[in-house]
N, C-alpha and C. Protein backbone atom coordinates (compact mmCIF):
# COMPACT_ATOMS: atom_id res chain seq x y z
N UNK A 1 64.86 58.91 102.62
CA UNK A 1 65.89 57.93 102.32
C UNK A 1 66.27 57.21 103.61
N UNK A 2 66.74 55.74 103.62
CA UNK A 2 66.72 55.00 104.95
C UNK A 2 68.20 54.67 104.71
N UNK A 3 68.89 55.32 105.73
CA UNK A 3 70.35 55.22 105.84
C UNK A 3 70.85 54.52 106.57
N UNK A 4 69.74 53.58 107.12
CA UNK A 4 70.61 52.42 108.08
C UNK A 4 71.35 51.78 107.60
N UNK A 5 72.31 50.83 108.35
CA UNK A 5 73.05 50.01 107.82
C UNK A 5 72.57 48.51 108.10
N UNK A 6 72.19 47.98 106.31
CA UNK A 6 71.65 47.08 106.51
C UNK A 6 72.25 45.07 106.29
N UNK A 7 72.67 44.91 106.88
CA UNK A 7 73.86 43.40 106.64
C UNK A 7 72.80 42.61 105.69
N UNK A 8 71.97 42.54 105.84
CA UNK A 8 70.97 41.56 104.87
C UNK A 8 71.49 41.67 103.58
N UNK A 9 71.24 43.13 103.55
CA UNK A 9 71.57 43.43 101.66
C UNK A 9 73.00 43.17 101.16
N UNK A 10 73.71 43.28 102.14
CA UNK A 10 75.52 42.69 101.93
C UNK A 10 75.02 40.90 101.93
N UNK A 11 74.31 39.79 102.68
CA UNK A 11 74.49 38.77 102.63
C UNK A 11 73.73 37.95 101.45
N UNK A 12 72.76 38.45 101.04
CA UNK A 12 71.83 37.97 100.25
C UNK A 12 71.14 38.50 99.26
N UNK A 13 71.78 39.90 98.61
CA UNK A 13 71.03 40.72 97.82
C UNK A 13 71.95 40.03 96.35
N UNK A 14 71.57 40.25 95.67
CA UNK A 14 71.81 40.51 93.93
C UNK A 14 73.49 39.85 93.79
N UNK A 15 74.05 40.32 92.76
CA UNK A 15 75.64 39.42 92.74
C UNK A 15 76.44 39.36 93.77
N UNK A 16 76.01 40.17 94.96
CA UNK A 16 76.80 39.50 96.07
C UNK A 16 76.71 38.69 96.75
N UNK A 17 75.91 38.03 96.50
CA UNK A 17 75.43 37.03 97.40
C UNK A 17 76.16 35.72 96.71
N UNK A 18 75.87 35.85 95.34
CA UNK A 18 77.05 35.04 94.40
C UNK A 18 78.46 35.28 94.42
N UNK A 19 79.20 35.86 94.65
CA UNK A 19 80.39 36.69 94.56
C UNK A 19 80.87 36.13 95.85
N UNK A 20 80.61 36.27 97.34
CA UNK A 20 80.70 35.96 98.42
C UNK A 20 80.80 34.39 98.44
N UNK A 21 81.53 33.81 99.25
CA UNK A 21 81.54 32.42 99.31
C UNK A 21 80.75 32.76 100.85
N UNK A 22 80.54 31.33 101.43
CA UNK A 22 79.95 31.07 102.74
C UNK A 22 80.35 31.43 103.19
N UNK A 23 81.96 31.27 103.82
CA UNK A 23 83.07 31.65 104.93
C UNK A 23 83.10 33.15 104.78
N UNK A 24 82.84 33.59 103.51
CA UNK A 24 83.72 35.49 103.66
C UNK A 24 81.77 36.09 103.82
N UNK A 25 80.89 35.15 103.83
CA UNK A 25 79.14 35.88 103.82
C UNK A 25 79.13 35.31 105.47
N UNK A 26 79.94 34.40 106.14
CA UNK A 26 79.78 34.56 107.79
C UNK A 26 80.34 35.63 108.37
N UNK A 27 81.83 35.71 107.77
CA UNK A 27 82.98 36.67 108.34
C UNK A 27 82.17 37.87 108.14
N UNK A 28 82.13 38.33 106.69
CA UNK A 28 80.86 39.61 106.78
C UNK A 28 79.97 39.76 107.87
N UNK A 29 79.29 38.69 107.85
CA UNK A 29 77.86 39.05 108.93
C UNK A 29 78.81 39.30 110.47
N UNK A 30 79.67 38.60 110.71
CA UNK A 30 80.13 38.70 112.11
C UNK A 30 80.65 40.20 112.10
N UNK A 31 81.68 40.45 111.34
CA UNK A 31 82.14 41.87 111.31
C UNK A 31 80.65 42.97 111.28
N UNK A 32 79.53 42.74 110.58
CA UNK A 32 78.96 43.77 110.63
C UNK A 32 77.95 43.73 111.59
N UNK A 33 77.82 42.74 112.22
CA UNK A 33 76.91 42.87 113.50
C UNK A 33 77.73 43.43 114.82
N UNK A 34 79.25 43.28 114.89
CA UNK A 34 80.12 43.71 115.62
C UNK A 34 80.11 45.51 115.45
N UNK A 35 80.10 45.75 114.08
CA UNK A 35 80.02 47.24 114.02
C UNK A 35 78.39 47.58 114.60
N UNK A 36 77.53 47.46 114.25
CA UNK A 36 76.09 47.44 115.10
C UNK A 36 75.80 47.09 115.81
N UNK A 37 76.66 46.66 116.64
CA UNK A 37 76.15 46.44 118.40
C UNK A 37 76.35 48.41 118.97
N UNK A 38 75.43 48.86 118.78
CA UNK A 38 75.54 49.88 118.93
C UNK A 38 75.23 50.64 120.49
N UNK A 39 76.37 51.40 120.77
CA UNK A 39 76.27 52.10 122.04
C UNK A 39 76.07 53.78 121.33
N UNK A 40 75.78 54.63 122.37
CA UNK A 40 76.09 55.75 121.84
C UNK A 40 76.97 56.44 121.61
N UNK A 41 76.79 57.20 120.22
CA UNK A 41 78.21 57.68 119.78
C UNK A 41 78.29 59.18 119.94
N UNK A 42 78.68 59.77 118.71
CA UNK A 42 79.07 61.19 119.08
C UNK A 42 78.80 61.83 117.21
N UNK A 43 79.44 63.31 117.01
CA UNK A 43 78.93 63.66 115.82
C UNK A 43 79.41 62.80 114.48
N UNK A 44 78.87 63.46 113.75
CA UNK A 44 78.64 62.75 112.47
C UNK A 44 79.75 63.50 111.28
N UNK A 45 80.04 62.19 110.81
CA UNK A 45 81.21 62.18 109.48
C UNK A 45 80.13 63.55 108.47
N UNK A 46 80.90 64.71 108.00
CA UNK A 46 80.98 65.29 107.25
C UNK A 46 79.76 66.47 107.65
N UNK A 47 79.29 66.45 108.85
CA UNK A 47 78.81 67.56 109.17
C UNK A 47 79.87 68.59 110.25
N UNK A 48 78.81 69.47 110.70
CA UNK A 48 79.23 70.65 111.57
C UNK A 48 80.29 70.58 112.82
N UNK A 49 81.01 71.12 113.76
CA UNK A 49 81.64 70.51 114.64
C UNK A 49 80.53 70.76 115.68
N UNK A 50 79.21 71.80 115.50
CA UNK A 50 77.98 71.78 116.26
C UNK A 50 77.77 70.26 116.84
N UNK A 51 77.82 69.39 115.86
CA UNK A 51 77.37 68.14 115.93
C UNK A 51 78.12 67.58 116.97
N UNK A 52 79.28 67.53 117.32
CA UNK A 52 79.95 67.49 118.60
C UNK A 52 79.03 67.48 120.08
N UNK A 53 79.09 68.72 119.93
CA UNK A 53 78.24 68.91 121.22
C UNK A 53 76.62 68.44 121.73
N UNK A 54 76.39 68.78 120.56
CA UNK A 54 74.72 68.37 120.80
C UNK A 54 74.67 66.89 121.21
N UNK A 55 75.85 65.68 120.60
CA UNK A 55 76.09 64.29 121.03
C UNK A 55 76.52 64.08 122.09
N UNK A 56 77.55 64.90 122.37
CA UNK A 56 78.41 64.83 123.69
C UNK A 56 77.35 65.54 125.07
N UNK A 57 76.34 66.14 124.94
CA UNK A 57 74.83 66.13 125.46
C UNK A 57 74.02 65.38 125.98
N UNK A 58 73.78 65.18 124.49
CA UNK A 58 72.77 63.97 124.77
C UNK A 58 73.42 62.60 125.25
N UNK A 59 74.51 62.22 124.91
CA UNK A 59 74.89 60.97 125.98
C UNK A 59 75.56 60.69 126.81
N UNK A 60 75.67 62.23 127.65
CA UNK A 60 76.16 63.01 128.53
C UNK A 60 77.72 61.99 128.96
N UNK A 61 78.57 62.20 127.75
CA UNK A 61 80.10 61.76 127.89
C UNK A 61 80.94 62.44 128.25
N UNK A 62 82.20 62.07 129.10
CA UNK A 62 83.14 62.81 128.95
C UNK A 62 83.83 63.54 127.56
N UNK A 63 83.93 64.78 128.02
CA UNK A 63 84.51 65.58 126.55
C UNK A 63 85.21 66.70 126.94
N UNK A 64 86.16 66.31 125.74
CA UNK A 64 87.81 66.74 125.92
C UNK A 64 88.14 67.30 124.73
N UNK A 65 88.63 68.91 124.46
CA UNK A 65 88.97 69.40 123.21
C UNK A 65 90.56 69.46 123.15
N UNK A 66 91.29 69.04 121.84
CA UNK A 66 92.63 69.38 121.70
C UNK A 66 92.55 70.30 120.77
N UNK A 67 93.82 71.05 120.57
CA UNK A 67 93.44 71.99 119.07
C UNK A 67 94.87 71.93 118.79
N UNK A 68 95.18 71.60 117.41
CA UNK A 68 96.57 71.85 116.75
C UNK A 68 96.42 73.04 116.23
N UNK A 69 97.57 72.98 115.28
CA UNK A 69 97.44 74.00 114.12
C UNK A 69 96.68 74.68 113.34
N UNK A 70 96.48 73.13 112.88
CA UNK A 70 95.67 72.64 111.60
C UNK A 70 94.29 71.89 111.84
N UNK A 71 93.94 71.83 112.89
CA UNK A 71 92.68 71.06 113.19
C UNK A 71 92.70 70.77 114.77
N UNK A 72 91.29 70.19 114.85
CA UNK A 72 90.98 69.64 116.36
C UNK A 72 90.42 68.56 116.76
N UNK A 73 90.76 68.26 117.86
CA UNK A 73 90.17 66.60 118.03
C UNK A 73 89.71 66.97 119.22
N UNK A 74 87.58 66.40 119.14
CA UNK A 74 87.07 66.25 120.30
C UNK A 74 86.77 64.70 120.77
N UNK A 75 87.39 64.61 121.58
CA UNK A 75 87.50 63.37 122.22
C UNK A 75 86.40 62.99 123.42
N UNK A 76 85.33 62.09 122.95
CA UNK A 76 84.31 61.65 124.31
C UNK A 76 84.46 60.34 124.42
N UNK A 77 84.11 60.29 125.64
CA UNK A 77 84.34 58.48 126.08
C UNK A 77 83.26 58.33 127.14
N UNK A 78 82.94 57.51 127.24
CA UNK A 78 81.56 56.35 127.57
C UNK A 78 81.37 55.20 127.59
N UNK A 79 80.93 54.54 128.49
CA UNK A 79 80.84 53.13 128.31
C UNK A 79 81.85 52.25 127.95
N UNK A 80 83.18 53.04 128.36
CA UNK A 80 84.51 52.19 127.70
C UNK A 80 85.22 52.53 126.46
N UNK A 81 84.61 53.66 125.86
CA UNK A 81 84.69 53.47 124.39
C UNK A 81 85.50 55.05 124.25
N UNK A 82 86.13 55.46 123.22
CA UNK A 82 86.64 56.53 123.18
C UNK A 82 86.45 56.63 121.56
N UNK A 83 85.60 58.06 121.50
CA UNK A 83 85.31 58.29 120.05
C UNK A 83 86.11 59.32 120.03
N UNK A 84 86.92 59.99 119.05
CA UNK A 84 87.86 61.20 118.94
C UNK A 84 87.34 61.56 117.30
N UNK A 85 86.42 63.07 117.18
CA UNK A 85 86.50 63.56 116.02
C UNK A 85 87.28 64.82 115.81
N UNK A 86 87.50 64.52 114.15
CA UNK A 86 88.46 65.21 113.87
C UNK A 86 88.16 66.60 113.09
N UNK A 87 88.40 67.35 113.52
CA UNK A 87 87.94 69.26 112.84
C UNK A 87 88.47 69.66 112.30
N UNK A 88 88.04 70.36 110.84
CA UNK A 88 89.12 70.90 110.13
C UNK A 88 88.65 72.56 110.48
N UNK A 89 89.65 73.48 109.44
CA UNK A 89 89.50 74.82 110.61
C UNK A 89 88.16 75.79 109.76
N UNK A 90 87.45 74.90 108.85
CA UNK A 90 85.94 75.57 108.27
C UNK A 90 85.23 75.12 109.28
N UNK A 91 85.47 73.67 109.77
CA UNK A 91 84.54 73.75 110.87
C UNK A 91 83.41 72.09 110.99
N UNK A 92 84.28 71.29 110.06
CA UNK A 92 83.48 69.98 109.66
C UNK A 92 84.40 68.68 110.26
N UNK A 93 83.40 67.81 110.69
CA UNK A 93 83.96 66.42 110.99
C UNK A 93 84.16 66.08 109.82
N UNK A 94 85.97 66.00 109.78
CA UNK A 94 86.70 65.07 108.36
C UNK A 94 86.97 63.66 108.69
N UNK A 95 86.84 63.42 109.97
CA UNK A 95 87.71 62.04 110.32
C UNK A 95 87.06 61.53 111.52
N UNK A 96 86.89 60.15 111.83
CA UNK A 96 86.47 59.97 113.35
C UNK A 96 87.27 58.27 113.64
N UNK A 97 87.79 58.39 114.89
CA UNK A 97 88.41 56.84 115.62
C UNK A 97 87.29 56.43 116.37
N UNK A 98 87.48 55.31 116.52
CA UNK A 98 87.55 55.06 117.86
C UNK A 98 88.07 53.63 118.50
N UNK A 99 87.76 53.44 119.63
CA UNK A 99 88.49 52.65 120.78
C UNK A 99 88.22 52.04 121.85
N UNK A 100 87.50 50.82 122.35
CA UNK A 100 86.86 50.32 123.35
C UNK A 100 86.28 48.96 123.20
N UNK A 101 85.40 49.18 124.06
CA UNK A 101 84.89 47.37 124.49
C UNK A 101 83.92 47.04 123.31
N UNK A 102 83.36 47.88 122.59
CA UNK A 102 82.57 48.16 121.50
C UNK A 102 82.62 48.80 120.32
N UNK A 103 81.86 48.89 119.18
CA UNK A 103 81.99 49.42 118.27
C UNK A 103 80.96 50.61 118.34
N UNK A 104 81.09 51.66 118.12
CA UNK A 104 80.01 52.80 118.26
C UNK A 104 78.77 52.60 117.21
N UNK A 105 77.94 52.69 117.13
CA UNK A 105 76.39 52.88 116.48
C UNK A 105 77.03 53.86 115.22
N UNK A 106 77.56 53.12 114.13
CA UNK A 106 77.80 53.34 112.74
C UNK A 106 76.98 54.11 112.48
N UNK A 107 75.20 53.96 112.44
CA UNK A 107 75.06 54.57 111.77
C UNK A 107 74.77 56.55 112.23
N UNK A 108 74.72 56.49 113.61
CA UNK A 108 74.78 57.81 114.04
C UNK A 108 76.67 58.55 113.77
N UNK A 109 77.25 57.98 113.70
CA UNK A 109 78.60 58.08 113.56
C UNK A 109 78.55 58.71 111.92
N UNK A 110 78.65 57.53 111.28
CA UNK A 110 78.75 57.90 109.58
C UNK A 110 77.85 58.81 108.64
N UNK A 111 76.55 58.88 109.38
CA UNK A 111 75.58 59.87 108.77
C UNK A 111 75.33 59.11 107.39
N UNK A 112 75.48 60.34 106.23
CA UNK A 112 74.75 59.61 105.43
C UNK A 112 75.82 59.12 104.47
N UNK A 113 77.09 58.79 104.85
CA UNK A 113 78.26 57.82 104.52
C UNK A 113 77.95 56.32 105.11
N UNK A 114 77.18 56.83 105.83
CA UNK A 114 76.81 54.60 105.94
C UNK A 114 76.60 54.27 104.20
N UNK A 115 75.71 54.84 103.55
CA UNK A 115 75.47 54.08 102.74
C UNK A 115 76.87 53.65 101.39
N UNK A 116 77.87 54.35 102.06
CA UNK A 116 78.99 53.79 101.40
C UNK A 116 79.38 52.61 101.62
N UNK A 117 78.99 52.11 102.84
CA UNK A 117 79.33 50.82 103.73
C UNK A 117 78.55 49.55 102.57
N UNK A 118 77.01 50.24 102.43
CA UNK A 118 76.03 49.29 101.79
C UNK A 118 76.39 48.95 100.28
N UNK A 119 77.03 49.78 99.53
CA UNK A 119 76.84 50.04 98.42
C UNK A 119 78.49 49.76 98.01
N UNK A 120 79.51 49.15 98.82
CA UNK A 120 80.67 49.40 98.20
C UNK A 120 81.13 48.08 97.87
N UNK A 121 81.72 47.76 96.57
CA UNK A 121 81.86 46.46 95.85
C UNK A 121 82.84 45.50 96.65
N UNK A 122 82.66 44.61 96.38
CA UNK A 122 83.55 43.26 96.76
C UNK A 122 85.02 43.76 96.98
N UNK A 123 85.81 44.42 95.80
CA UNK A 123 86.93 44.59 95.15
C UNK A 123 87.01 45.86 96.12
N UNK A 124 86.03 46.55 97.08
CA UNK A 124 86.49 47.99 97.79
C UNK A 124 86.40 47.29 99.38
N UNK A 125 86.29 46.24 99.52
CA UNK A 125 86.31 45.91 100.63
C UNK A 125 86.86 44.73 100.78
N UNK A 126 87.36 44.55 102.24
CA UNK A 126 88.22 43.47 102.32
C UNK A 126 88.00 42.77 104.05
N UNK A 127 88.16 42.20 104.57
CA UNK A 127 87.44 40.84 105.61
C UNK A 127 88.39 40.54 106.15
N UNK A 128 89.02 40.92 107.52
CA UNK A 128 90.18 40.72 107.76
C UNK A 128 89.86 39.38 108.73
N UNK A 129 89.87 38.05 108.59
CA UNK A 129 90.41 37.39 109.68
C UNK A 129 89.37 37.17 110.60
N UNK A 130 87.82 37.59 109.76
CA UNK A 130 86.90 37.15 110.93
C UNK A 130 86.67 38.17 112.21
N UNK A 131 87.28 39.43 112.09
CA UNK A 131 87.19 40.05 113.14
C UNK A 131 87.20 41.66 112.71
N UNK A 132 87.20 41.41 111.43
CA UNK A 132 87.34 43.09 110.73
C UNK A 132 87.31 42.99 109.47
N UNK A 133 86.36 44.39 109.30
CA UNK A 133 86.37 44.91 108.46
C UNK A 133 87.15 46.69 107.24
N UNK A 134 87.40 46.33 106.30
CA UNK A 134 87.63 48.10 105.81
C UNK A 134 87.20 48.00 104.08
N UNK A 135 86.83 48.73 104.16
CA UNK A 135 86.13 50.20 102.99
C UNK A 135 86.90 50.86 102.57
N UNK A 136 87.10 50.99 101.35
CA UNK A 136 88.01 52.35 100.66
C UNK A 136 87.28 52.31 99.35
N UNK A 137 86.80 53.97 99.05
CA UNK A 137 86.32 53.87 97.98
C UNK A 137 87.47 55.46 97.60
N UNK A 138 86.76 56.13 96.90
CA UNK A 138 87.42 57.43 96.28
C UNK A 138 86.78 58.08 97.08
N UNK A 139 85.93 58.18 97.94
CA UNK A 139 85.31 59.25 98.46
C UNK A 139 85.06 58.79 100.07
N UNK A 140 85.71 57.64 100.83
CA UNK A 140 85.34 57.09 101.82
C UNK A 140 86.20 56.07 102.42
N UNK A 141 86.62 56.28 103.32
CA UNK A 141 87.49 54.77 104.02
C UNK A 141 87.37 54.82 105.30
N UNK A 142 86.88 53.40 105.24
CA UNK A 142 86.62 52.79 106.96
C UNK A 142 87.10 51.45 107.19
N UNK A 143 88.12 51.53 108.86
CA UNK A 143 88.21 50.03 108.92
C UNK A 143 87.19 50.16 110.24
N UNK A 144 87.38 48.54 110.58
CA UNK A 144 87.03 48.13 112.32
C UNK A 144 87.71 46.80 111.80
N UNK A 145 87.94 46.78 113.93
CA UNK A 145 88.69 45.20 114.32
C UNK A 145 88.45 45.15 115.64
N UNK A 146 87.85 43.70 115.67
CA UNK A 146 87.64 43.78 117.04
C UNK A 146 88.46 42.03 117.24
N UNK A 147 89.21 42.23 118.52
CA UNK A 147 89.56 41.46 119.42
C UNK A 147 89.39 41.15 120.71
N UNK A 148 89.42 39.93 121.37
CA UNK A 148 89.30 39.86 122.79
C UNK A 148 88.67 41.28 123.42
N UNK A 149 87.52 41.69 123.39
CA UNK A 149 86.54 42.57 123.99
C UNK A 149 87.24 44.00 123.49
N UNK A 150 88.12 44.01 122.24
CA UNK A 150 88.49 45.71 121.98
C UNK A 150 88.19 45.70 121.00
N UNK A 151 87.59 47.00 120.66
CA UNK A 151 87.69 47.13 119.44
C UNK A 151 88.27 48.30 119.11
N UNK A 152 88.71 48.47 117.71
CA UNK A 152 89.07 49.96 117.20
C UNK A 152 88.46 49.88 115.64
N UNK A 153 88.85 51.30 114.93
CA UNK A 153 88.01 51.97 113.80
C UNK A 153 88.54 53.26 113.55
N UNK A 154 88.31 53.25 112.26
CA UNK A 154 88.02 54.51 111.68
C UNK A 154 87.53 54.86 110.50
N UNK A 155 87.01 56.15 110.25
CA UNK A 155 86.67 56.43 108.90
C UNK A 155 86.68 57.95 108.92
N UNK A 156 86.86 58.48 107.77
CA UNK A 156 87.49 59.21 106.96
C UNK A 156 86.94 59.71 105.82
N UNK A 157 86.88 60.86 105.42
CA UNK A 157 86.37 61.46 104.07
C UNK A 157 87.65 62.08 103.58
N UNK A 158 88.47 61.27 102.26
CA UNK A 158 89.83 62.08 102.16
C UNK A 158 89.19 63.62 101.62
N UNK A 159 88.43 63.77 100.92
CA UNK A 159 88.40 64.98 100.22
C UNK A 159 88.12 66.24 101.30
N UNK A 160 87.32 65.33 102.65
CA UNK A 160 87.46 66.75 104.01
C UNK A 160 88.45 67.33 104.93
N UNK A 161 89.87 66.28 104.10
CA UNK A 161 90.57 66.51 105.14
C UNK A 161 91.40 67.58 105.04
N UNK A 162 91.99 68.98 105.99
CA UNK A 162 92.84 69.72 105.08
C UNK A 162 93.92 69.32 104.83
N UNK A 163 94.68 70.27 103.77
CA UNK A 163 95.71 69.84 102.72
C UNK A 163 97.00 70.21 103.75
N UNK A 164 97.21 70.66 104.95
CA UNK A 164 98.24 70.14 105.17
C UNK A 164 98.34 69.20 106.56
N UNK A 165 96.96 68.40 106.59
CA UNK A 165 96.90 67.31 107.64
C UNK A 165 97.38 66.24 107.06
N UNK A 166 98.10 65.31 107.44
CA UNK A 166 98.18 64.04 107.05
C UNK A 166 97.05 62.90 108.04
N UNK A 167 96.50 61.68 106.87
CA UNK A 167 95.84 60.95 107.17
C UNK A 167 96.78 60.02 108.47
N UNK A 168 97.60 60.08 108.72
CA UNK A 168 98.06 59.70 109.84
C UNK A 168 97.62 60.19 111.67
N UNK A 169 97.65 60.93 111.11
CA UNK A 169 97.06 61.83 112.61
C UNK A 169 95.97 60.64 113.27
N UNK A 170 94.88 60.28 112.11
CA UNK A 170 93.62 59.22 112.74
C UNK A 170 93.97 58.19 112.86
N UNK A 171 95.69 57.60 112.89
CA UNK A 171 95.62 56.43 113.65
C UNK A 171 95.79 55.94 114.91
């Protein structure tokens, strides 16, 4: 299965391409080439907190563990950018930010939740202003925004998150 994230099929595939006017099929393409300017990122939405490390390795980042209560945030930064994932106490990335001159490489980030990105309707997504994007489905929510050389993000699996974290914590 090919889990990239592919903007073509958002600009020109089947009723979206009808559905989309010009202005919100540019704003799209700009927002999603902004999320794929890809630097290296760190572990992946809804796997192991293993996945942490083996990233924070290989793109030999600064890395920083916090631990609450209720969960943990490993925080690496690189190239400007600050990715912070979020641990619940089984032991899985429920949540990930981030923060910098760039948008992190979605698809090493989201795993195989990119294809929520590909696959999510008109009515689950929304185009902020030419500079951002967000996703909310029942099983998935992601924004990004990028301004004057920053960007920020997040995404989220509500059903990984534990029950007494609030979705606030990832902003």
């Amino acid at each position: 299965m090919n889990r990239e994230l592919n903007p073509s099929l958002w600009l020109t595939a089947g009723p979206r391409a009808r559905i989309f006017g010009h202005h919100t099929r540019l704003a799209l393409a700009i927002s999603l080439g902004l999320i794929l300017a890809a630097i290296p990122a760190s572990a992946t939405l809804g796997e192991s907190e293993a996945s942490v490390t083996s990233d924070q390795q290989h793109i030999k980042s600064e890395h920083r563990v916090q631990e609450f209560q209720n969960y943990k945030v490993h925080e690496l930064t690189t190239n400007g950018t600050t990715v912070r994932e979020f641990v619940s106490p089984q032991g899985s990335v429920f949540g990930i930010t981030w923060q910098g001159r760039s948008t992190p490489d979605m698809n090493q980030l989201l795993g195989t939740y990119v294809n929520n990105l590909q696959t999510a309707t008109p009515a689950q997504t929304k185009i902020r202003h030419l500079r951002g994007i967000s996703v909310q489905t029942k099983d998935f929510v992601f924004s990004n925004f990028c301004h004057m050389q920053t960007c920020r993000g997040s995404a989220y699996v509500p059903g990984l998150i534990p029950g007494n974290v609030s979705v606030e914590v990832m902003r």
